[in-house]
Protein backbone atom coordinates (compact mmCIF):
# COMPACT_ATOMS: atom_id res chain seq x y z
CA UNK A 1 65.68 232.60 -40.35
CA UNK A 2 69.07 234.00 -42.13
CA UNK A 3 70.60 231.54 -39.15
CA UNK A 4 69.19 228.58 -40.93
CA UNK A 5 69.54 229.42 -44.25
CA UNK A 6 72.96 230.06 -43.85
CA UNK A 7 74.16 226.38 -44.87
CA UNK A 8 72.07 226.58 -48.18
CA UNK A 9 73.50 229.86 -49.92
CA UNK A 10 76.36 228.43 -52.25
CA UNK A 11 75.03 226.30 -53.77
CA UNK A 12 72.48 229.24 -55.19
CA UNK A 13 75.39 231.48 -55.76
CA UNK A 14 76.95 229.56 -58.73
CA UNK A 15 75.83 231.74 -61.71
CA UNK A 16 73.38 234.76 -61.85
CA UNK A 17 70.57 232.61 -62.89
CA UNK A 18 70.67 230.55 -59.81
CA UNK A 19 71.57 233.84 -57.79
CA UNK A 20 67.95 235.47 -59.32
CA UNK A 21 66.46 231.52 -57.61
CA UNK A 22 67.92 232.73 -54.65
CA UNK A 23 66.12 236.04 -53.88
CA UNK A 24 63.21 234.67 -55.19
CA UNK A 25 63.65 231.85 -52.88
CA UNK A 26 64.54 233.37 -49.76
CA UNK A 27 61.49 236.66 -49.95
CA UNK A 28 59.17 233.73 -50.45
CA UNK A 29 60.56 232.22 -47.13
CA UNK A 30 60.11 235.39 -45.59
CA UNK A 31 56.93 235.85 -46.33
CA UNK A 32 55.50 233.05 -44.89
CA UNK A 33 57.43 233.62 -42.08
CA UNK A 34 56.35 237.26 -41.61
CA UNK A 35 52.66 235.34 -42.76
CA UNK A 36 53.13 232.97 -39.99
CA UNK A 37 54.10 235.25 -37.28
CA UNK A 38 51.23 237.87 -38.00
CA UNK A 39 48.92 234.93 -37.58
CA UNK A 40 50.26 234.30 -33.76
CA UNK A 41 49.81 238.27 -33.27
CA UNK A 42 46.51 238.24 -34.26
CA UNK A 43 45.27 235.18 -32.63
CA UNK A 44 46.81 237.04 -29.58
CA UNK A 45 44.75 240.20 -30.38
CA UNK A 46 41.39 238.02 -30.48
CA UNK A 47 41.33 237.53 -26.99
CA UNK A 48 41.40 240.80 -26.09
CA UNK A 49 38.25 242.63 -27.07
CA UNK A 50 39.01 245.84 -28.92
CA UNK A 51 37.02 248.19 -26.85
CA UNK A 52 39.02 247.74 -23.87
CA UNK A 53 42.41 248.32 -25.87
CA UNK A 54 40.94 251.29 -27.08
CA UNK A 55 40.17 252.78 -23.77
CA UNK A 56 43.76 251.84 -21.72
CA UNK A 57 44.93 254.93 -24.47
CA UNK A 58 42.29 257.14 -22.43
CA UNK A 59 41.27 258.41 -19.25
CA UNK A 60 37.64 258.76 -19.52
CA UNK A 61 35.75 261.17 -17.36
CA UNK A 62 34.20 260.24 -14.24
CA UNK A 63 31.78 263.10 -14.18
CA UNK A 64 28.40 261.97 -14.75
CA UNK A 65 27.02 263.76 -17.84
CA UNK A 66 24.10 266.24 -17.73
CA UNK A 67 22.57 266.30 -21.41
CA UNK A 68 19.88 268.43 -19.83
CA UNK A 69 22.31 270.86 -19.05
CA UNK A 70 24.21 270.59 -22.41
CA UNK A 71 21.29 271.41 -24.35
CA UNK A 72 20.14 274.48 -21.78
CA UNK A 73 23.82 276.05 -22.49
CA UNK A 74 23.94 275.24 -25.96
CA UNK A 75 20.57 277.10 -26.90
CA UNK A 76 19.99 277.45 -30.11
CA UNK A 77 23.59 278.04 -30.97
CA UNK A 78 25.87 276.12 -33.88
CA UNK A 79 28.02 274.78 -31.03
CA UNK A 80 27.77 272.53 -28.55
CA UNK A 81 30.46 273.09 -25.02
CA UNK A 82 32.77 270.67 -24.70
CA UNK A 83 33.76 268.96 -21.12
CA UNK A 84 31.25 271.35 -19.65
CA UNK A 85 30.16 269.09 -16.80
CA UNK A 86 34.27 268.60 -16.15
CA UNK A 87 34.82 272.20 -16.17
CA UNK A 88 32.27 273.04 -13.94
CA UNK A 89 33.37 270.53 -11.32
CA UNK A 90 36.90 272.38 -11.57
CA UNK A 91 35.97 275.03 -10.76
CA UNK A 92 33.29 274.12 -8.47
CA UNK A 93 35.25 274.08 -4.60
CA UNK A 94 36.82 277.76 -5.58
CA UNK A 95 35.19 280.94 -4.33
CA UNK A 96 35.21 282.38 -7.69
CA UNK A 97 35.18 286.17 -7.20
CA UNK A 98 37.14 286.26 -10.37
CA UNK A 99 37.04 284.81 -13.78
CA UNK A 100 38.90 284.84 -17.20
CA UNK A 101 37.57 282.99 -20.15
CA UNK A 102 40.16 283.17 -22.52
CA UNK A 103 38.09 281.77 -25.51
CA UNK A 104 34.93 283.08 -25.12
CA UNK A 105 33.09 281.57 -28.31
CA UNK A 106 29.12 281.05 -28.18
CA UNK A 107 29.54 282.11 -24.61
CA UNK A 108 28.36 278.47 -23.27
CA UNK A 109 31.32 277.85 -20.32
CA UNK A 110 31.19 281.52 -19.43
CA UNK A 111 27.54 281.45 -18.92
CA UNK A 112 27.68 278.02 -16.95
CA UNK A 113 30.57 279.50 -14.78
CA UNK A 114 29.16 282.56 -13.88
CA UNK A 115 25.37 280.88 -13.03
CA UNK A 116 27.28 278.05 -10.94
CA UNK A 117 28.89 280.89 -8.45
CA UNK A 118 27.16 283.75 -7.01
CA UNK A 119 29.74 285.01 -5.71
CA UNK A 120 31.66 286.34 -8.73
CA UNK A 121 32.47 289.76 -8.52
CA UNK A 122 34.23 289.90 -12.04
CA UNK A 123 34.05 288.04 -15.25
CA UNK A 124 36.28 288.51 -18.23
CA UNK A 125 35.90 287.24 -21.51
CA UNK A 126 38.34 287.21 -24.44
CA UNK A 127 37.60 286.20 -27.87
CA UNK A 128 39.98 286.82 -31.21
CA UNK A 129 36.92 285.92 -33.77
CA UNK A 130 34.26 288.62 -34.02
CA UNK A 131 31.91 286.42 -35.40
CA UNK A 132 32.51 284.73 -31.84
CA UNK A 133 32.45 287.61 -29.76
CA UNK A 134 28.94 288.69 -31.62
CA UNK A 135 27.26 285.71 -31.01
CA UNK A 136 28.16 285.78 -27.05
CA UNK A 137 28.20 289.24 -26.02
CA UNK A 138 24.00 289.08 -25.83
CA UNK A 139 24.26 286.00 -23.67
CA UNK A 140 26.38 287.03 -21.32
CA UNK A 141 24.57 290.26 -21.06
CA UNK A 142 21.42 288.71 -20.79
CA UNK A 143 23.05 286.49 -17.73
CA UNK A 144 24.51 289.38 -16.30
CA UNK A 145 21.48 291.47 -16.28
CA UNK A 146 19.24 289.57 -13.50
CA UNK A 147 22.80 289.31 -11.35
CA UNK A 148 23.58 291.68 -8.57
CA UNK A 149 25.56 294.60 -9.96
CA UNK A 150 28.37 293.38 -7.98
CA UNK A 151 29.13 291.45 -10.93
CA UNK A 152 31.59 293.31 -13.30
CA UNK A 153 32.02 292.17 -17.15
CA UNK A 154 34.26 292.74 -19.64
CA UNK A 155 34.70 291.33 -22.84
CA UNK A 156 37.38 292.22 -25.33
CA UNK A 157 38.13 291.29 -29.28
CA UNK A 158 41.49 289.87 -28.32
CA UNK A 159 43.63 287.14 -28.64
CA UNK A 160 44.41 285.36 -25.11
CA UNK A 161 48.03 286.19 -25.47
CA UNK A 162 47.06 289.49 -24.32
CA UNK A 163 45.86 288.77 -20.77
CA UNK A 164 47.82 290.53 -18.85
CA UNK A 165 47.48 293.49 -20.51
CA UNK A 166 43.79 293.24 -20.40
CA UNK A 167 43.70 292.82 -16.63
CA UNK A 168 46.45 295.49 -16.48
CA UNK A 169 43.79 297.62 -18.36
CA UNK A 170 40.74 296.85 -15.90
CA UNK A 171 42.94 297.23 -12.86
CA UNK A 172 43.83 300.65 -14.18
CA UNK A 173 39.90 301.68 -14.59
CA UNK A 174 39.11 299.99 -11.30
CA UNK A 175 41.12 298.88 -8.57
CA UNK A 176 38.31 298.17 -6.38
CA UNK A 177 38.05 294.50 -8.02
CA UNK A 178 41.95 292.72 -6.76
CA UNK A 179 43.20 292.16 -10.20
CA UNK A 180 46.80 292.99 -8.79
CA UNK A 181 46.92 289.85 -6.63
CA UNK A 182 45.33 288.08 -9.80
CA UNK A 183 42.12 285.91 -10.79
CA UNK A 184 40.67 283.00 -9.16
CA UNK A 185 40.09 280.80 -12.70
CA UNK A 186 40.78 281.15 -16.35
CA UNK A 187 39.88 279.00 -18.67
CA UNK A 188 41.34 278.03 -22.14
CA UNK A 189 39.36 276.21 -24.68
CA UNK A 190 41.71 275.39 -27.86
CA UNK A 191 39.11 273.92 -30.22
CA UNK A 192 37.72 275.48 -33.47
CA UNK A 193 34.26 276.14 -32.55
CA UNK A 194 31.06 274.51 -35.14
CA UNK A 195 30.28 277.54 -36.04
CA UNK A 196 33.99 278.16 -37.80
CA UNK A 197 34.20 274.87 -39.33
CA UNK A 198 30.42 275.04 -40.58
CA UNK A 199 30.86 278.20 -42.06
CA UNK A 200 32.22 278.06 -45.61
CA UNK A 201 33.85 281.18 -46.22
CA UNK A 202 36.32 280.72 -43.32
CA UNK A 203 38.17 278.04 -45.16
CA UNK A 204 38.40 275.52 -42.02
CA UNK A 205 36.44 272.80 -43.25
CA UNK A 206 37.23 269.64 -45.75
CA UNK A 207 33.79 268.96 -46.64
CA UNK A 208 33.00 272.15 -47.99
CA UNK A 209 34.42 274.40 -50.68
CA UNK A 210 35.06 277.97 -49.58
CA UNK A 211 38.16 280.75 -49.50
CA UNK A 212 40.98 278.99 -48.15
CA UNK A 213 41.31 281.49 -45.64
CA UNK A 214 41.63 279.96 -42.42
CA UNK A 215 42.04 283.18 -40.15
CA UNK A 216 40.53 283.38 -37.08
CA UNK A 217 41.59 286.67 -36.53
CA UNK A 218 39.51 288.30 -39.48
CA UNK A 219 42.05 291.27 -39.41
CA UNK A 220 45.16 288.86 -39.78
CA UNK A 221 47.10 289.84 -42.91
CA UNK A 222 48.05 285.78 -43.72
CA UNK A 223 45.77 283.53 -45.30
CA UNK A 224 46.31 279.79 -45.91
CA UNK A 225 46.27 280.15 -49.70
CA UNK A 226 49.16 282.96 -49.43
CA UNK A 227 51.06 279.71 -47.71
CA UNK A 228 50.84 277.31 -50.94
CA UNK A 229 51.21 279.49 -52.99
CA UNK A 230 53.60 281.81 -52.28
CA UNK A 231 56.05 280.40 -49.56
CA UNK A 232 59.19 278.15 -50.35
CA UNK A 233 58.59 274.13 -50.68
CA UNK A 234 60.54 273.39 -47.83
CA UNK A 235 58.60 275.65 -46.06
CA UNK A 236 55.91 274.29 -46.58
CA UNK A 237 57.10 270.66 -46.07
CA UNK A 238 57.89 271.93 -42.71
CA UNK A 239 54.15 272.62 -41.59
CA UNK A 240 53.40 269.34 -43.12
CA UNK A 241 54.97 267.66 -41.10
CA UNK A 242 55.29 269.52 -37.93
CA UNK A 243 52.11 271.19 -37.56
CA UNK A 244 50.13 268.40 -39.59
CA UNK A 245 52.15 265.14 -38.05
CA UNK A 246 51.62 264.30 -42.22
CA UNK A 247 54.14 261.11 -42.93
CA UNK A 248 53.73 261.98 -46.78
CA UNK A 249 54.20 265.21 -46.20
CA UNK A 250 57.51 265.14 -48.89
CA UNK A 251 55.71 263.82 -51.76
CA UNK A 252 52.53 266.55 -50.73
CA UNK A 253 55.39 269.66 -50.70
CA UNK A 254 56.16 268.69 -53.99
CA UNK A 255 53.10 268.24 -55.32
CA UNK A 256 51.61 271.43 -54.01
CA UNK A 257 54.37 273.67 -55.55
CA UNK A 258 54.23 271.77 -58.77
CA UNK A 259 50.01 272.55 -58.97
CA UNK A 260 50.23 276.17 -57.87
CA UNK A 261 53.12 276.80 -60.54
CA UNK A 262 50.46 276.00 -63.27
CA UNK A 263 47.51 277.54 -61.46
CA UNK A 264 46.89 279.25 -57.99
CA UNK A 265 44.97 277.71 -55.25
CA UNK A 266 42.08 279.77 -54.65
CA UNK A 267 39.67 277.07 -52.86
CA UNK A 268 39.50 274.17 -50.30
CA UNK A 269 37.72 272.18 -53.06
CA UNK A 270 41.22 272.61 -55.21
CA UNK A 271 43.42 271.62 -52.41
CA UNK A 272 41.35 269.02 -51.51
CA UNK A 273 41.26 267.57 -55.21
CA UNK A 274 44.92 267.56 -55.09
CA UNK A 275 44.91 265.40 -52.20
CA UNK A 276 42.87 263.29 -53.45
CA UNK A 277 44.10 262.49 -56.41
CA UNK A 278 47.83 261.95 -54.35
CA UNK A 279 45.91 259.90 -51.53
CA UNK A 280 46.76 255.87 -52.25
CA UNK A 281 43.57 254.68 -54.12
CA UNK A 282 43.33 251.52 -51.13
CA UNK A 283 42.61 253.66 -48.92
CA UNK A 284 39.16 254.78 -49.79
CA UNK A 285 37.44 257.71 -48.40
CA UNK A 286 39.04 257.58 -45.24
CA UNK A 287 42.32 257.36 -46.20
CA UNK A 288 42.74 260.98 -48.33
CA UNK A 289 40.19 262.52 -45.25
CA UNK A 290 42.30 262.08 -42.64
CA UNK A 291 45.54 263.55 -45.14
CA UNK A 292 43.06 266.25 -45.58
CA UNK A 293 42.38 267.14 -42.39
CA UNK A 294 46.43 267.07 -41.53
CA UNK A 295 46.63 269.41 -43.74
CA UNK A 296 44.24 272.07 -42.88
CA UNK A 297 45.25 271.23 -39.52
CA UNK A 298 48.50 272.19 -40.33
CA UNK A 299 47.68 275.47 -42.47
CA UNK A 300 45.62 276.93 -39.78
CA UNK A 301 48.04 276.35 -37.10
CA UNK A 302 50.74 278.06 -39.74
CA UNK A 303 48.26 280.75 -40.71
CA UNK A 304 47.24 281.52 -36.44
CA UNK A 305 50.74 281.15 -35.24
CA UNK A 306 48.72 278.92 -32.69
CA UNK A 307 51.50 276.98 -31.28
CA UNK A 308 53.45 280.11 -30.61
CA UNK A 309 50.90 282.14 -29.05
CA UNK A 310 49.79 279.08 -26.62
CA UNK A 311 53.20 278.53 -24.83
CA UNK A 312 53.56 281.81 -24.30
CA UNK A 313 49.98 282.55 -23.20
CA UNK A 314 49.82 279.64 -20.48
CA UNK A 315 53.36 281.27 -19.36
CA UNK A 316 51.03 284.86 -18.84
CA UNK A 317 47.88 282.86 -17.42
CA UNK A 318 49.95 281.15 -14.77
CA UNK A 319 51.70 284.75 -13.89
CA UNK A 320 47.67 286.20 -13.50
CA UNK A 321 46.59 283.39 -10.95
CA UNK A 322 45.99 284.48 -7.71
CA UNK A 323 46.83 281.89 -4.84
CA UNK A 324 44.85 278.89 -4.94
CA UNK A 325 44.04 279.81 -8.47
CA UNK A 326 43.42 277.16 -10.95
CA UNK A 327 44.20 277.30 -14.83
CA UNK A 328 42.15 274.83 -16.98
CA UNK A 329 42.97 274.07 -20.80
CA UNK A 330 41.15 271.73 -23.42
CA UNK A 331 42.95 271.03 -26.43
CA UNK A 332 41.77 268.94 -29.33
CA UNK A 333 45.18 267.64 -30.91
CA UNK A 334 48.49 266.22 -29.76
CA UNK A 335 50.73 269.05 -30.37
CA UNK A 336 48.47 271.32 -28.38
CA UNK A 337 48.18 268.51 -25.37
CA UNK A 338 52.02 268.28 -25.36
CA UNK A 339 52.63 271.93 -25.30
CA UNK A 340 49.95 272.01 -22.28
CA UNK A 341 51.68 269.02 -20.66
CA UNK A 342 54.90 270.01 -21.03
CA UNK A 343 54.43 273.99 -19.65
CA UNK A 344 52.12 272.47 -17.02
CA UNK A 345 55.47 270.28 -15.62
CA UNK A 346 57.98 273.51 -15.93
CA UNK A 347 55.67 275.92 -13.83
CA UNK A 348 55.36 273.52 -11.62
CA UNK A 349 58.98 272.90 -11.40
CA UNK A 350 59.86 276.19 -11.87
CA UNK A 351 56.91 278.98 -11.28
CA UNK A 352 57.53 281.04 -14.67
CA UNK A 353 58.87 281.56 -17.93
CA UNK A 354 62.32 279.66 -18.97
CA UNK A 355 65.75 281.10 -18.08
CA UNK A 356 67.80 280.75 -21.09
CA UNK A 357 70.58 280.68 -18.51
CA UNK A 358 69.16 277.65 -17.05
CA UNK A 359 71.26 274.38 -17.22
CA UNK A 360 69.75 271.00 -17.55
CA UNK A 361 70.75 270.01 -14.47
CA UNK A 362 68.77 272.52 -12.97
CA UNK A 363 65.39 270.97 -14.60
CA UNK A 364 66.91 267.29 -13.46
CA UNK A 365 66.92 268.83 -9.93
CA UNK A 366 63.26 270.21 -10.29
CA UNK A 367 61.99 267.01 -11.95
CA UNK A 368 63.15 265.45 -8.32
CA UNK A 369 61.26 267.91 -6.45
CA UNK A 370 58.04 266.15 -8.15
CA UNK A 371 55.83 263.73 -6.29
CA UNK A 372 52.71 261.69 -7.69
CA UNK A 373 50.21 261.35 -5.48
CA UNK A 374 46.82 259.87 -5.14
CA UNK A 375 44.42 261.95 -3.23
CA UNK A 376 41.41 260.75 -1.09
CA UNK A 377 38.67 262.49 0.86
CA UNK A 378 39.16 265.80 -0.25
CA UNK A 379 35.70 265.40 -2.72
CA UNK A 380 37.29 265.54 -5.85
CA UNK A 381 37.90 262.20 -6.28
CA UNK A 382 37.88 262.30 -10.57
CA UNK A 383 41.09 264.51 -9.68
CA UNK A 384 42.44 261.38 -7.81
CA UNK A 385 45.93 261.27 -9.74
CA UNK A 386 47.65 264.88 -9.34
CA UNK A 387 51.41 265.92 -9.73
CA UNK A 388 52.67 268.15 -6.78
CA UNK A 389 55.78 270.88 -7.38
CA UNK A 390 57.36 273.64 -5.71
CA UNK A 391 55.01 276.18 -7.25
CA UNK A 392 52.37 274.25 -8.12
CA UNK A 393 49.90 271.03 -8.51
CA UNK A 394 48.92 269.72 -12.01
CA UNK A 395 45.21 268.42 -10.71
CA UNK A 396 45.06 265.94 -13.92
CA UNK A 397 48.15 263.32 -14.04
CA UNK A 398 46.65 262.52 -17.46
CA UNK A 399 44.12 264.77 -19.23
CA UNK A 400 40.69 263.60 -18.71
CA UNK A 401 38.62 263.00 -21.91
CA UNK A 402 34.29 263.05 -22.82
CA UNK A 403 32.72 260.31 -21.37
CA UNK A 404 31.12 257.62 -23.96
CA UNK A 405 27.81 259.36 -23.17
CA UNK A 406 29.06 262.90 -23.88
CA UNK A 407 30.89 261.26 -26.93
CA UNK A 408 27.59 259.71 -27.98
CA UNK A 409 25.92 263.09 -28.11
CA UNK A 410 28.37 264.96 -29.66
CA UNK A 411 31.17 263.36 -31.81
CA UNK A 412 32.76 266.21 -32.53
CA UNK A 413 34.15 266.18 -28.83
CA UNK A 414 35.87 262.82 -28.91
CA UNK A 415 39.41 264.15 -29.59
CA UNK A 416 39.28 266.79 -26.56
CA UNK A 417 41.49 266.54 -23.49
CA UNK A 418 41.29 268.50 -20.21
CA UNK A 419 44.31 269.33 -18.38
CA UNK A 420 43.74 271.36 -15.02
CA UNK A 421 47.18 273.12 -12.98
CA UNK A 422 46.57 274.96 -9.56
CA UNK A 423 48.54 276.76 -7.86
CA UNK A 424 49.89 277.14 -4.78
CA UNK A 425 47.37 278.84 -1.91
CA UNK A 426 50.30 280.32 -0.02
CA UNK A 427 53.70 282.15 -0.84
CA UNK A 428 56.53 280.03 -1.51
């Protein structure tokens, strides 16, 4: 366009007035040409229905789903298991003598996993909510109770991050079980449960008021409300935008400091009246919900320290794998998924933590040492795509996501991915 407007721009130039015809000229010519173009995309875009763009973003699962079975494990409790068919399958070919669920919650995977093998000699189960660890301790024991005492259990009020010492701990009171040559599965479910975001007075949800507390660790010493109001804007500009992916997240910093200097923020129903009223009005409903729920996504992350304690945790979960162990991890947001993906490829690569003397041309060397393969025969053919390394196999190329019946029956699963890394059933 400026190509063939080229020839036309002195004569416009000869005084300001004609100069003022000019712009007004030329953004006019623009327009229809931006007009014009859009029209071509979106006659493009008709021909493609939208469901099928939508699901080329996705890898749905494969694994038929058992509602029967989704309503036996969720019995009676505020929250329904996500991927539980999928998990089970992972799991499924291992003997499973030992078993780590790192996120216990209402109890619903654990209790799945230790019905589907019968050959578990010892189950461990980690929860950093108490409310949590309440709610699941009777079902497990019920489970446990009409198993053969074989069957060891332990359950601890702990964050994940402390695995190894909580093996270290069982090994030390009995040695009889193997936990030096390390567990069969563990299991890492990164969602807040229904019965956190339902509950008020934990501060998690946008649709109700409540503290703005946001601990999941009831003993923690921060709260989301000491975040607005007492830490510096650029601060908290920084969650904005890194923990909540929030574009606006500038104009929000500002705003936020600017409110709280008046009065506190005490409530979610405060914060989320600020939002609102800095949400663009064309947006509607949907528009200053999904700015709300960056945010809280991004004060409970800040408030947890959950991005921290994850990396390092699937570093100490990998290290507590015995051979032929398998780790499997559902996350429900991006920066979760790309931590996962991302520590899944270096273990693979490189069997542990980071070296901080490590060059990058050690990693380019590693990244060689990677092969995609597609695997047949073997029975797990929903595992079809997998990523072999030197230490290790990452069983899902790309994370495998609720089926559109699973995602029909409970919506609050839609955003959850499954990643699964195995490793290696010999020494290297």
């Amino acid at each position: 366009m400026a190509v063939v407007l080229r020839p036309f721009l002195s004569p416009f130039l000869s005084s300001s007035h004609k100069a003022l015809r000019w712009k007004a000229t030329t953004a006019t010519l623009f327009k229809h040409s931006k007009a014009s173009a859009s029209g071509v995309q979106k006659s493009k875009s008709k021909s493609k229905p939208k469901a099928l763009v939508m699901e080329k973003r996705r890898t749905r699962s494969g694994v038929e789903v058992d509602l029967g079975l989704l309503r036996r494990y969720n019995n009676n409790t505020p929250h329904l298991p996500v991927l539980l068919c999928e998990v089970l399958r992972c799991f499924q070919p291992l003997s499973l003598r030992s078993f780590v669920d790192c996120t216990l919650g209402a109890g619903s995977h654990s209790c799945a996993v230790i019905e589907g093998h019968e050959e578990m000699e010892l189950y461990v189960g980690m929860d950093v909510d108490p409310v949590a660890h309440k709610l699941a301790l009777p079902r497990i024991h019920d489970l446990v109770s009409n198993r053969s005492p074989k069957l060891k259990t332990y359950t601890q009020l702990t964050n994940f991050k402390n695995i190894k010492r909580v093996l270290h701990a069982i090994e030390i009171k009995d040695d009889s079980l193997g936990v030096s040559t390390g567990v069969d599965g563990i299991f890492i479910d990164l969602g807040v449960s229904s019965m956190q975001v339902d509950c008020s007075k934990r501060g998690f949800s946008v649709l109700q008021d409540g503290p703005l507390d946001m601990r999941m660790d009831s003993q923690g010493s921060l709260k989301a409300e000491d975040i607005l109001n007492s830490w510096p804007e650029d601060e908290i500009g920084r969650i904005l935008r890194d923990f909540g992916e929030e574009s606006n997240w500038m104009y929000l910093q500002k705003q936020i400091v600017t409110a709280h200097a008046s009065r506190p923020f005490n409530s979610t129903g405060q914060l989320l009246k600020l939002i609102r009223k800095n949400t663009t009005l064309s947006q509607g409903r949907k528009g200053w919900m999904k700015t709300a729920t960056r945010v809280f996504q991004a004060l409970r992350i800040a408030v947890n320290q959950e991005l921290e304690t994850l990396e390092d945790s699937l570093y100490s979960c990998f290290d507590c794998l015995a051979p032929g162990g398998r780790l499997a991890v559902i996350s429900f947001h991006s920066l979760e998924d790309r931590i996962v993906k991302q520590t899944f490829l270096h273990l693979v690569n490189h069997g542990g933590r980071p070296n901080v003397n490590q060059h990058e041309d050690n990693d380019h060397h590693c990244k060689e040492d990677i092969s995609e393969v597609e695997v047949e025969g073997d029975g797990e053919t929903w595992f079809k795509d997998r990523v072999h390394g030197m230490y290790g196999t990452i069983m899902t190329k790309r994370p495998i996501t609720p089926s559109l019946e699973e995602e029909t029956f409970n919506p609050r699963c839609r955003s959850a991915k499954l990643r699964v890394l195995q490793k290696p059933s010999g020494p290297r």
